[in-house]
Protein backbone atom coordinates (compact mmCIF):
# COMPACT_ATOMS: atom_id res chain seq x y z
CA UNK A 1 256.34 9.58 188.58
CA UNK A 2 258.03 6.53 189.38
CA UNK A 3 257.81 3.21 187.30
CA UNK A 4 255.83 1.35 190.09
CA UNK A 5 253.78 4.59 190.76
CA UNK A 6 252.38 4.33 187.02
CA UNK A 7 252.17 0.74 187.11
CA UNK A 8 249.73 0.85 189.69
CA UNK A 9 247.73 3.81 188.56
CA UNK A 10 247.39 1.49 184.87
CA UNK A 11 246.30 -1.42 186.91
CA UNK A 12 243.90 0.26 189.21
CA UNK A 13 242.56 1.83 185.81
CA UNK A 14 241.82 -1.28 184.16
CA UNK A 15 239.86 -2.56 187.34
CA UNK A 16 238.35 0.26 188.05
CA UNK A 17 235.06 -0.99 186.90
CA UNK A 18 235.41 -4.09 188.81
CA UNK A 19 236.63 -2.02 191.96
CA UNK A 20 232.86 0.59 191.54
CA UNK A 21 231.12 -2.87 191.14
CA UNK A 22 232.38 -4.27 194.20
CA UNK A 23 232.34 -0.94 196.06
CA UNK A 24 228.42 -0.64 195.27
CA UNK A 25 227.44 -4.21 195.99
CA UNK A 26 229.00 -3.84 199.39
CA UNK A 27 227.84 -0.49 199.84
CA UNK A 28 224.05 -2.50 199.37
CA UNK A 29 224.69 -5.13 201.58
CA UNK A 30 225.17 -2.96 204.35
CA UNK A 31 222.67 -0.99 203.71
CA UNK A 32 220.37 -4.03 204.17
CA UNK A 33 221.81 -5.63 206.47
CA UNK A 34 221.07 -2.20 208.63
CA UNK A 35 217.79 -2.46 207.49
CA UNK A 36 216.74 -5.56 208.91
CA UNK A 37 219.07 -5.18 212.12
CA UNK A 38 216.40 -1.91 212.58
CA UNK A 39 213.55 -3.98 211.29
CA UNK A 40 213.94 -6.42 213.70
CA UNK A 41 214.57 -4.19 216.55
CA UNK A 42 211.40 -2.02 216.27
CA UNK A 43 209.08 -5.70 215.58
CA UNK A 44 210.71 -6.44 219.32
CA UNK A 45 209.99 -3.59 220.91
CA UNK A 46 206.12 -3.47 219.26
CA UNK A 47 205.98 -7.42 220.46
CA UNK A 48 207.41 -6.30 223.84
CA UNK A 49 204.46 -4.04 224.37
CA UNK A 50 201.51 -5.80 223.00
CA UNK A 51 203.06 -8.52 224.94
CA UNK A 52 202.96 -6.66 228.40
CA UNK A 53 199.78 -5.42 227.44
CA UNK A 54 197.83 -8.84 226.67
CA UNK A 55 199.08 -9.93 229.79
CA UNK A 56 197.43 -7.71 232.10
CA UNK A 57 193.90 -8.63 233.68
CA UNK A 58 192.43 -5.41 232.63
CA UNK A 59 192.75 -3.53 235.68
CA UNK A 60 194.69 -0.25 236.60
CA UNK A 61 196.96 0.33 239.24
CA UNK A 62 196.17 3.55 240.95
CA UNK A 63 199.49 5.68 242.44
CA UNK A 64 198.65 8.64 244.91
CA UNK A 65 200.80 11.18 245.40
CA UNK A 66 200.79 13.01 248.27
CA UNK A 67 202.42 16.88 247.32
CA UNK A 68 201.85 18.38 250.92
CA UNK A 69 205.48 18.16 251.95
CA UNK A 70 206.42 19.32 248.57
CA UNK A 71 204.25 22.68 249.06
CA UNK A 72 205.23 23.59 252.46
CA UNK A 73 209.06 23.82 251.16
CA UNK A 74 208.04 25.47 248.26
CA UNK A 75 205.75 28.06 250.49
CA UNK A 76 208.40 27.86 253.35
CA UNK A 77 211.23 29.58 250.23
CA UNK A 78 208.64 32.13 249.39
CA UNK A 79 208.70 33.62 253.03
């Protein structure tokens, strides 16, 4: 090994403690920072929704489908 390769190796072995500390702290801070980033997103959504739902006046809107057309293709294929 070179001079500067062993130099480096000795210094990075002397900080390696410092380096794991560092490594870990950041390693945390992510992790939290995630954490509320996915807190915060799923409190929006669940305010989102009781928010559309207090708003309504209670009543239902009723959708009719009408499948007729839908059938005859369906029965016109079978012949």
């Amino acid at each position: 090994m070179s001079q500067a390769k062993v130099d480096r190796y000795k210094q990075e072995k002397a900080n390696r403690e410092k380096i794991l500390k560092k490594q870990k702290l950041m390693h945390r801070l992510e992790m939290t920072a995630i954490a509320v980033v996915c807190a915060a997103f799923v409190g929006w959504i669940g305010f989102s929704v009781y928010d559309k739902v207090s708003q309504g006046d209670g009543t239902q809107e009723t959708v009719v489908f009408d499948a007729s057309a839908v059938q005859d293709y369906i029965s016109g294929l079978a012949e």
